[in-house]
C-alpha atoms as a PDB file:
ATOM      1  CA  UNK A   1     -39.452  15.377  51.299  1.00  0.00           C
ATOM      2  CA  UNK A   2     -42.175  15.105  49.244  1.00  0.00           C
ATOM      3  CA  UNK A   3     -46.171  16.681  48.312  1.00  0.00           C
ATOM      4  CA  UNK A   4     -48.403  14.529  50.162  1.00  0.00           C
ATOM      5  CA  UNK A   5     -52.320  15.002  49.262  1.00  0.00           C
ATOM      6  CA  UNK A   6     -54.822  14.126  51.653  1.00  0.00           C
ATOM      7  CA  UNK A   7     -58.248  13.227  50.138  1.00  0.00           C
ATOM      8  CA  UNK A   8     -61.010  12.905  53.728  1.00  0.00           C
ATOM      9  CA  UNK A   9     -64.194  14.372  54.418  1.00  0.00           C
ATOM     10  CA  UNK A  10     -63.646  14.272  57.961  1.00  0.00           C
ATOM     11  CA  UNK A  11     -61.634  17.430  58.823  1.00  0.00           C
ATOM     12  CA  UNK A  12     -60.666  16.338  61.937  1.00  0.00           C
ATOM     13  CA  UNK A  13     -58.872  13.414  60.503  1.00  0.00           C
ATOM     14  CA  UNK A  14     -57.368  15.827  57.625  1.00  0.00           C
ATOM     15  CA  UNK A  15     -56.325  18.174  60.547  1.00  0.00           C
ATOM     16  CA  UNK A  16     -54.560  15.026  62.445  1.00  0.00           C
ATOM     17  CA  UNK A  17     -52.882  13.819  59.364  1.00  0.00           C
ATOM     18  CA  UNK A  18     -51.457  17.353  58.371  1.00  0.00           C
ATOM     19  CA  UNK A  19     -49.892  18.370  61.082  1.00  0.00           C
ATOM     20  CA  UNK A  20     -48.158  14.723  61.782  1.00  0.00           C
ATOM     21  CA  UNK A  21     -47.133  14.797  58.126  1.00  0.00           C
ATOM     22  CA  UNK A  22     -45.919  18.823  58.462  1.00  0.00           C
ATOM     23  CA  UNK A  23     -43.607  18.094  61.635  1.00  0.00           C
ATOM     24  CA  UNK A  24     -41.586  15.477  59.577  1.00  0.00           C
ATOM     25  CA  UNK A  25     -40.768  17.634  56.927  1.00  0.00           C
ATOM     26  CA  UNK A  26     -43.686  17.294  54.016  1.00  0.00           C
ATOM     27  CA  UNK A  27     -45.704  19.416  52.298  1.00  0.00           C
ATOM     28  CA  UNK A  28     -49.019  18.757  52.272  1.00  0.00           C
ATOM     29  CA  UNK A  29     -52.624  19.746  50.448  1.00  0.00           C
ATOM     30  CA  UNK A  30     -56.147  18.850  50.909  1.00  0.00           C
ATOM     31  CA  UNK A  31     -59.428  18.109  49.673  1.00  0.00           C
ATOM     32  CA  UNK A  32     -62.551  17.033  51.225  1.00  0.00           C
ATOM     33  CA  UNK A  33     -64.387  15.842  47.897  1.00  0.00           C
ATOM     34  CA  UNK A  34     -63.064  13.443  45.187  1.00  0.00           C
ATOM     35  CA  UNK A  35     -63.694  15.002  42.594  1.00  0.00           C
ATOM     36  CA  UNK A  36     -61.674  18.328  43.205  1.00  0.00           C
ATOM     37  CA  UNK A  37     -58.646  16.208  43.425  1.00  0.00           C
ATOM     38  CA  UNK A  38     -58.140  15.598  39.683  1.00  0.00           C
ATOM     39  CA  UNK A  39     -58.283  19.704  38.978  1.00  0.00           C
ATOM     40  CA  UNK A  40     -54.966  19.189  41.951  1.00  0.00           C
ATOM     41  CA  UNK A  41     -53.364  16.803  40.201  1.00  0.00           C
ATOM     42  CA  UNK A  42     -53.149  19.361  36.890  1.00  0.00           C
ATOM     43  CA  UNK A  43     -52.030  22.164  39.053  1.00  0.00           C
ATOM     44  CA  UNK A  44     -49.426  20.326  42.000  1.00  0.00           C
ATOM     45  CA  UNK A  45     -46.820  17.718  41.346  1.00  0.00           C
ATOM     46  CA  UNK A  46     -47.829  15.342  43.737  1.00  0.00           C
ATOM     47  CA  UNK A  47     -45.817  12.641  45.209  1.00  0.00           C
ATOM     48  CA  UNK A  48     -48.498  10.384  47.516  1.00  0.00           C
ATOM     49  CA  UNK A  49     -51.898  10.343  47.770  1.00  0.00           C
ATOM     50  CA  UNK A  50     -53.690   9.621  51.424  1.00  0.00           C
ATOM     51  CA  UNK A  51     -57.379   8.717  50.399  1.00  0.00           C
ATOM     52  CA  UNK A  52     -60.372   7.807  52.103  1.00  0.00           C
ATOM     53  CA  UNK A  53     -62.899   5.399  50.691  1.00  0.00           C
ATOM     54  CA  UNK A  54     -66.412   6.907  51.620  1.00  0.00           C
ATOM     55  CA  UNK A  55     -66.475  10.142  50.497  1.00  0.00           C
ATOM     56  CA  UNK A  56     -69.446  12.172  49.122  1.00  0.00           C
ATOM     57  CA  UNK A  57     -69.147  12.531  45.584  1.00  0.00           C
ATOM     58  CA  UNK A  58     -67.414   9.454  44.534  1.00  0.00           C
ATOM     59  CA  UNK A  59     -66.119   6.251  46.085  1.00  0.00           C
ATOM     60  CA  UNK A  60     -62.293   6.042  46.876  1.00  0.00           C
ATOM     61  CA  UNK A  61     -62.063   2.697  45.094  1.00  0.00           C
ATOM     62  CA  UNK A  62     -63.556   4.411  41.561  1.00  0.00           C
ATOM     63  CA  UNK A  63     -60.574   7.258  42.172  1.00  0.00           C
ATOM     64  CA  UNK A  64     -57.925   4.738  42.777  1.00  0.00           C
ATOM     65  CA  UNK A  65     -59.279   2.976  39.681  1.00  0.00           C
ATOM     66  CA  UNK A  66     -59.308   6.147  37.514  1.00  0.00           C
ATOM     67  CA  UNK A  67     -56.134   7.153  39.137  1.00  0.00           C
ATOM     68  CA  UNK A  68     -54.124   4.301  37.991  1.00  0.00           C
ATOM     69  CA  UNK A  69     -55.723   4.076  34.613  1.00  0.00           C
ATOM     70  CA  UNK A  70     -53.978   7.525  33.565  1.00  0.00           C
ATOM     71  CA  UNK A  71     -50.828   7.689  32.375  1.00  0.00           C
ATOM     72  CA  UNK A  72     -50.029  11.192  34.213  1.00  0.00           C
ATOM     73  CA  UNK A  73     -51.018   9.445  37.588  1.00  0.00           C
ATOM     74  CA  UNK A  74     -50.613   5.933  37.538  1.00  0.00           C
ATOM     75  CA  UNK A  75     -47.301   5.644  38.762  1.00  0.00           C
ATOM     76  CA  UNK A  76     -48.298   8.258  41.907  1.00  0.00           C
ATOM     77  CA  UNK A  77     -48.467   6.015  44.940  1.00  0.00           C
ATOM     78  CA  UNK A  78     -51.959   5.679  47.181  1.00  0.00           C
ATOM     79  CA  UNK A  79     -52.360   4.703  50.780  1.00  0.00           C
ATOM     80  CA  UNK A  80     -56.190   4.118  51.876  1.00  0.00           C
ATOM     81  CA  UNK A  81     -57.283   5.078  55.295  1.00  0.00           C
ATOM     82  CA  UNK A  82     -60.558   3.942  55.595  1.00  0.00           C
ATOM     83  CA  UNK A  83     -62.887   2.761  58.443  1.00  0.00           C
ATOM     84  CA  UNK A  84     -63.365  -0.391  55.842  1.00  0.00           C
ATOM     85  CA  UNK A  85     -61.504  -2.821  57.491  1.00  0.00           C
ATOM     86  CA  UNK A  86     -62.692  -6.036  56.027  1.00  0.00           C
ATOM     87  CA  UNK A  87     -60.586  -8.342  54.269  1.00  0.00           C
ATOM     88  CA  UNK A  88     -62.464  -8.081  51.229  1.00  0.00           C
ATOM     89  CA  UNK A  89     -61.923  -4.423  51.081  1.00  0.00           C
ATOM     90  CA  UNK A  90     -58.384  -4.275  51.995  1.00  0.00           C
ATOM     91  CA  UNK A  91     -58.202  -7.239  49.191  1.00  0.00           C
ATOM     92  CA  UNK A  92     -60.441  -4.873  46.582  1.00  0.00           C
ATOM     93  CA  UNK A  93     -58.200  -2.208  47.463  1.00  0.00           C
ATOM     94  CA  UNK A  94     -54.755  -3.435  46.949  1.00  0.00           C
ATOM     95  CA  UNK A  95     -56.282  -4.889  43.491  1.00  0.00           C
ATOM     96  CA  UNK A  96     -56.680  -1.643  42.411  1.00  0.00           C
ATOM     97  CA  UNK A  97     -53.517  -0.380  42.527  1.00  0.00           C
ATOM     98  CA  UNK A  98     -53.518   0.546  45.952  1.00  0.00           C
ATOM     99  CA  UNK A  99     -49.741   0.837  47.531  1.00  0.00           C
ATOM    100  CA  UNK A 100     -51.086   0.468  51.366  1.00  0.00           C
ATOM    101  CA  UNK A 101     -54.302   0.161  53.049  1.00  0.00           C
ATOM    102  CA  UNK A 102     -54.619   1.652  56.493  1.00  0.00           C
ATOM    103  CA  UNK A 103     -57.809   1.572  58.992  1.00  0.00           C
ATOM    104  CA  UNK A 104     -59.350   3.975  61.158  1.00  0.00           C
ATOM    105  CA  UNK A 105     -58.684   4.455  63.764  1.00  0.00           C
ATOM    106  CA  UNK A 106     -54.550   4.459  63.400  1.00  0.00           C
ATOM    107  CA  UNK A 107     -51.595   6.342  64.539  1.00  0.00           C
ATOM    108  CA  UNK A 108     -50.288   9.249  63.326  1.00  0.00           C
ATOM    109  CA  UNK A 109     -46.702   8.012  63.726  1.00  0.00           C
ATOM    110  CA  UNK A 110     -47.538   4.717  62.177  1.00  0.00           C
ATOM    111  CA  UNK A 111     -49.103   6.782  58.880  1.00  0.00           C
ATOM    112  CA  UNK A 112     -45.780   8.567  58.787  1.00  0.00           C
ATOM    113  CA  UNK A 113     -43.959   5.415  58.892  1.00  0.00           C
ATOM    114  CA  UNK A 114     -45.673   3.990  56.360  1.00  0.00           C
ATOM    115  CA  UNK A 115     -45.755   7.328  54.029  1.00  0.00           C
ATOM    116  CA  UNK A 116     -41.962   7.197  54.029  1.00  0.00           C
ATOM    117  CA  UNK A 117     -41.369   3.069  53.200  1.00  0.00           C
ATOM    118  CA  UNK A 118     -44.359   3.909  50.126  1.00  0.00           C
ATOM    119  CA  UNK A 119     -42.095   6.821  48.924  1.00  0.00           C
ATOM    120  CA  UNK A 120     -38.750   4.836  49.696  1.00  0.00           C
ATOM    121  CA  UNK A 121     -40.381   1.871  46.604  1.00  0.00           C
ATOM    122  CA  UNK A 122     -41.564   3.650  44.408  1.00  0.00           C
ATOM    123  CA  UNK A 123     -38.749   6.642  44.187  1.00  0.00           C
ATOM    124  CA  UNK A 124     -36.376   3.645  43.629  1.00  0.00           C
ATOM    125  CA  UNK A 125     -37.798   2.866  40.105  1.00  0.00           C
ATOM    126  CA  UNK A 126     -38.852   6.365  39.412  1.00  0.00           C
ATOM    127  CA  UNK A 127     -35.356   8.241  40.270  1.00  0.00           C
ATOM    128  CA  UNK A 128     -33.596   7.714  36.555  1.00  0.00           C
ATOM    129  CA  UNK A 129     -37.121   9.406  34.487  1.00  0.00           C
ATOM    130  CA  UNK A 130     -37.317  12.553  37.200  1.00  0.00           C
ATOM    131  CA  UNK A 131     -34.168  15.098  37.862  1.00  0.00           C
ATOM    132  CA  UNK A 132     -35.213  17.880  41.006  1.00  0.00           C
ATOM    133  CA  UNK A 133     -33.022  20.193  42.236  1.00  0.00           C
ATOM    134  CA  UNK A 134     -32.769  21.161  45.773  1.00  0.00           C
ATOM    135  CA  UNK A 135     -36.967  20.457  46.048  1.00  0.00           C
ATOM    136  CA  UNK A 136     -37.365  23.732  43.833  1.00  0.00           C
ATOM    137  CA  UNK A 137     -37.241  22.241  40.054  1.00  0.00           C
ATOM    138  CA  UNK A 138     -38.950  19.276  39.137  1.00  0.00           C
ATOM    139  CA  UNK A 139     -38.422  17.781  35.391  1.00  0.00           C
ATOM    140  CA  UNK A 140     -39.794  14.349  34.478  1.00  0.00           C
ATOM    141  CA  UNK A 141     -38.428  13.189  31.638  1.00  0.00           C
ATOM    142  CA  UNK A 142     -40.978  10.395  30.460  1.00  0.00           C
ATOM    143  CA  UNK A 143     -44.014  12.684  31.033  1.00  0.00           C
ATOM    144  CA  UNK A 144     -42.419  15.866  29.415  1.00  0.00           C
ATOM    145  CA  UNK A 145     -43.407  17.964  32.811  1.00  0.00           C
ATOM    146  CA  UNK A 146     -41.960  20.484  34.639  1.00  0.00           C
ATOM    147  CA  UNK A 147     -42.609  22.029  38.221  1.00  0.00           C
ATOM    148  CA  UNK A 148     -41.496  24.926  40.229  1.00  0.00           C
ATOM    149  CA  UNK A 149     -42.584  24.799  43.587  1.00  0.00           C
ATOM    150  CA  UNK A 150     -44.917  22.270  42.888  1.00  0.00           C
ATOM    151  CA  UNK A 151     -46.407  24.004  40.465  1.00  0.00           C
ATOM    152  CA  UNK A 152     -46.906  22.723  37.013  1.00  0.00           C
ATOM    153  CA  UNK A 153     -45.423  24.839  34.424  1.00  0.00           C
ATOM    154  CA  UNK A 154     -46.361  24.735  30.535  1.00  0.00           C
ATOM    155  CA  UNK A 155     -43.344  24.443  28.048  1.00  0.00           C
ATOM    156  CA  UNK A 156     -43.238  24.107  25.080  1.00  0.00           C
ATOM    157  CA  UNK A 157     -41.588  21.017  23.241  1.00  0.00           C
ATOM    158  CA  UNK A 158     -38.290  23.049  22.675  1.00  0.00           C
ATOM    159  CA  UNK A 159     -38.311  24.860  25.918  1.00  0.00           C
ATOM    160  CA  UNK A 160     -38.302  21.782  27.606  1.00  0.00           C
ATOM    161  CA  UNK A 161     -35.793  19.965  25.721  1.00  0.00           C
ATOM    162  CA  UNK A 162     -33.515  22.932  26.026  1.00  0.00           C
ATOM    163  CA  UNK A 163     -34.105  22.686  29.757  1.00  0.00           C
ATOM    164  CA  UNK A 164     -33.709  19.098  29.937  1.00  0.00           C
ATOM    165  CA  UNK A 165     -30.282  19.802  27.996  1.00  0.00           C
ATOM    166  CA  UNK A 166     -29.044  22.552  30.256  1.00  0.00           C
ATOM    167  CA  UNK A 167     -30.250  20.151  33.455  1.00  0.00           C
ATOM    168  CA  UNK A 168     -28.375  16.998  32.384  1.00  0.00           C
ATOM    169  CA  UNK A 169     -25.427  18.742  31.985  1.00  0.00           C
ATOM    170  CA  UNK A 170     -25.923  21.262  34.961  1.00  0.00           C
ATOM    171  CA  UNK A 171     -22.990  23.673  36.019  1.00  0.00           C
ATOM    172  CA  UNK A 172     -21.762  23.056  32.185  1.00  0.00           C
ATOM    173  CA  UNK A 173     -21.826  26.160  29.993  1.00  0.00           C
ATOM    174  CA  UNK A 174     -23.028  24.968  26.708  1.00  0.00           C
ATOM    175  CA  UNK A 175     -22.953  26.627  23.237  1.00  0.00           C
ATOM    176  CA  UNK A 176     -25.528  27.843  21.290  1.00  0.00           C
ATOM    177  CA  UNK A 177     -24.654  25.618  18.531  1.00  0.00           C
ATOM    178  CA  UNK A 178     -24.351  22.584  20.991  1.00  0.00           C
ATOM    179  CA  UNK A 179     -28.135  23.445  22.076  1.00  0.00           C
ATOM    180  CA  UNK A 180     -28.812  23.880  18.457  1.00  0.00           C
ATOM    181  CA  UNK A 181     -27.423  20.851  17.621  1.00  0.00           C
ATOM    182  CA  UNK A 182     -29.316  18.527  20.748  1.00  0.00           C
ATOM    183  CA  UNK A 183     -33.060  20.187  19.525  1.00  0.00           C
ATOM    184  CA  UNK A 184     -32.936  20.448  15.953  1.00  0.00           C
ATOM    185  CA  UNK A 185     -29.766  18.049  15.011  1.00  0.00           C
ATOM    186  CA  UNK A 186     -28.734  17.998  11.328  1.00  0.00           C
ATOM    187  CA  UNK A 187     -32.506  19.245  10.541  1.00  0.00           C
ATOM    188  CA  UNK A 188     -31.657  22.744  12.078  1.00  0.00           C
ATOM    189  CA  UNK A 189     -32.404  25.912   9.512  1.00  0.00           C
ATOM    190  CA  UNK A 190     -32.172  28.416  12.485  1.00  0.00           C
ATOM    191  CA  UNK A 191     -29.427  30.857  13.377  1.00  0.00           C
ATOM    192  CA  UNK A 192     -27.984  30.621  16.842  1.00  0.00           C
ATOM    193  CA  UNK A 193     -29.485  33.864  18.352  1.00  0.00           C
ATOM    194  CA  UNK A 194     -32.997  31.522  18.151  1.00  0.00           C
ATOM    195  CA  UNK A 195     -31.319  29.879  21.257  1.00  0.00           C
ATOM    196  CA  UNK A 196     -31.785  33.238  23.116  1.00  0.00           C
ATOM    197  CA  UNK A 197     -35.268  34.035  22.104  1.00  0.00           C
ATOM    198  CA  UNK A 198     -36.005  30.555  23.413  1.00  0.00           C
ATOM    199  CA  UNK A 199     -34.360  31.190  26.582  1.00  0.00           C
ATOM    200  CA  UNK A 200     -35.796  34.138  27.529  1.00  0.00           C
ATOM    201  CA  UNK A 201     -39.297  32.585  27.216  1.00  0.00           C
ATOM    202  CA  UNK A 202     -37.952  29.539  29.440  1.00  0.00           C
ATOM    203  CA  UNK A 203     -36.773  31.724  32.067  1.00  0.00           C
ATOM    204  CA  UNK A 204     -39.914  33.808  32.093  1.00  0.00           C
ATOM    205  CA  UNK A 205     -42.408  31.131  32.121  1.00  0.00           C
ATOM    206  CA  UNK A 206     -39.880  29.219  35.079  1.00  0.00           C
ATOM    207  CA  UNK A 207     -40.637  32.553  37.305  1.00  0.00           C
ATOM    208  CA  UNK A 208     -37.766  33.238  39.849  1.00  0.00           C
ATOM    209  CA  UNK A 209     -35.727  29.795  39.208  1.00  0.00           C
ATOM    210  CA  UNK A 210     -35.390  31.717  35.748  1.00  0.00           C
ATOM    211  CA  UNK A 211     -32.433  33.628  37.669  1.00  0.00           C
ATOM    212  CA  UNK A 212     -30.548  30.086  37.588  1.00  0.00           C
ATOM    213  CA  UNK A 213     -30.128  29.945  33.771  1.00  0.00           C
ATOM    214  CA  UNK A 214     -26.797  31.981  33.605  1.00  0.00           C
ATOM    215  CA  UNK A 215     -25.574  33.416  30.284  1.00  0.00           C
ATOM    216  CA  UNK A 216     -21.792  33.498  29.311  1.00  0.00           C
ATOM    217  CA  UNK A 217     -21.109  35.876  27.339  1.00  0.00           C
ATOM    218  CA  UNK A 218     -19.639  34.904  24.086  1.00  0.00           C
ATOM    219  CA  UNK A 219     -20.403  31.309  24.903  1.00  0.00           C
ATOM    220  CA  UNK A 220     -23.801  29.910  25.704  1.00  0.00           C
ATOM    221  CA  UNK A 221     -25.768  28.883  28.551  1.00  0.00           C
ATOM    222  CA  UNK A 222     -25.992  26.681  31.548  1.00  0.00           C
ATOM    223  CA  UNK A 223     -28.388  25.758  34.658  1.00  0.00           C
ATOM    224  CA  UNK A 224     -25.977  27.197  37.522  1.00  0.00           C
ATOM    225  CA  UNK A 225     -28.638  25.602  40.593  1.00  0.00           C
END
């Protein structure tokens, strides 16, 4: 359902929020310092942030800010759970890109609730740039990124076009020369065994969802997950 990061220096509260989030189906990581979070965010393909304001390194207003400034993150949605519960904080909050504001103390099913109608938005105008594939294959087709797992994986710029090729057209066998043709067009000075050097890197540097590019023998390729 979705890679929720918690951001809290209380662990009790991380604790509380895990498990709730867990028994409804997400997958969930933590941090108890701000500043760890952006190392996360190159290593997990995260789909919700859950952060706390007062933390010990750096405020949760300055992440939201920095968050939202990035290109790679600003579009990832953020709840606040604070004990801040001023209107001029909730105000401050929401300013900075904030998608929901929550105070402490709250309920667990209530956070869940809310988790689900954030994810529910934003999915709705992120769905056409991002294909996934049974929660194991993640390519985002603005931000040129692909993850396995969750796990961010480092193409190159024709690996991941002939991925994106084989994944719009998925269960399709296509040619050599058809891949040739999408990555190199009328530009292309390659012979069409370059295809299968290519491949081979993509499905070793994809790990075990490697398996799922099939070859046809005598034809070409296709994404068979």
């Amino acid at each position: 359902m979705g890679k929720i990061l918690i951001v809290d220096d209380e662990p009790d509260i991380v604790e509380l929020v895990k498990i709730n989030l867990e028994k409804n189906g997400f997958d969930v990581i933590s941090s108890y310092t701000g500043r760890e979070i952006f190392n996360l965010f190159k290593k997990f393909s995260i789909d919700l942030v859950i952060l706390d304001l007062m933390l010990p390194d750096i405020d949760g207003l300055e992440i939201c800010k920095i968050l939202k400034s990035e290109n790679e993150t600003k579009n990832i949605p953020i709840i606040m759970l604070t004990a801040k519960d001023t209107e001029i904080d909730k105000v401050l909050g929401l300013e900075l890109g904030a998608d929901d504001y929550i105070t402490k103390p709250f309920s667990p099913r209530e956070l869940v609730a809310r988790v689900r109608a954030v994810l529910r938005r934003t999915r709705k105008s992120s769905d056409e740039s991002i294909l996934k594939f049974d929660n194991i294959l993640k390519i985002d087709l603005k931000k040129f990124e692909v993850f396995v797992n969750g796990e961010k994986v480092n193409l190159t710029t024709t690996e991941f076009k002939l991925l994106k090729a084989l994944a719009i057209r998925r269960g399709e066998v296509l040619s050599r020369n058809e891949l040739l043709d999408y990555i190199w067009g009328s530009e292309k000075i390659v012979i069409d065994r370059t295809i299968d050097v290519h491949i081979k890197h993509l499905r070793e540097k994809l790990g075990k969802v490697g398996k799922f590019i099939k070859n046809v023998r005598g034809v070409g390729y296709k994404l068979d997950l």
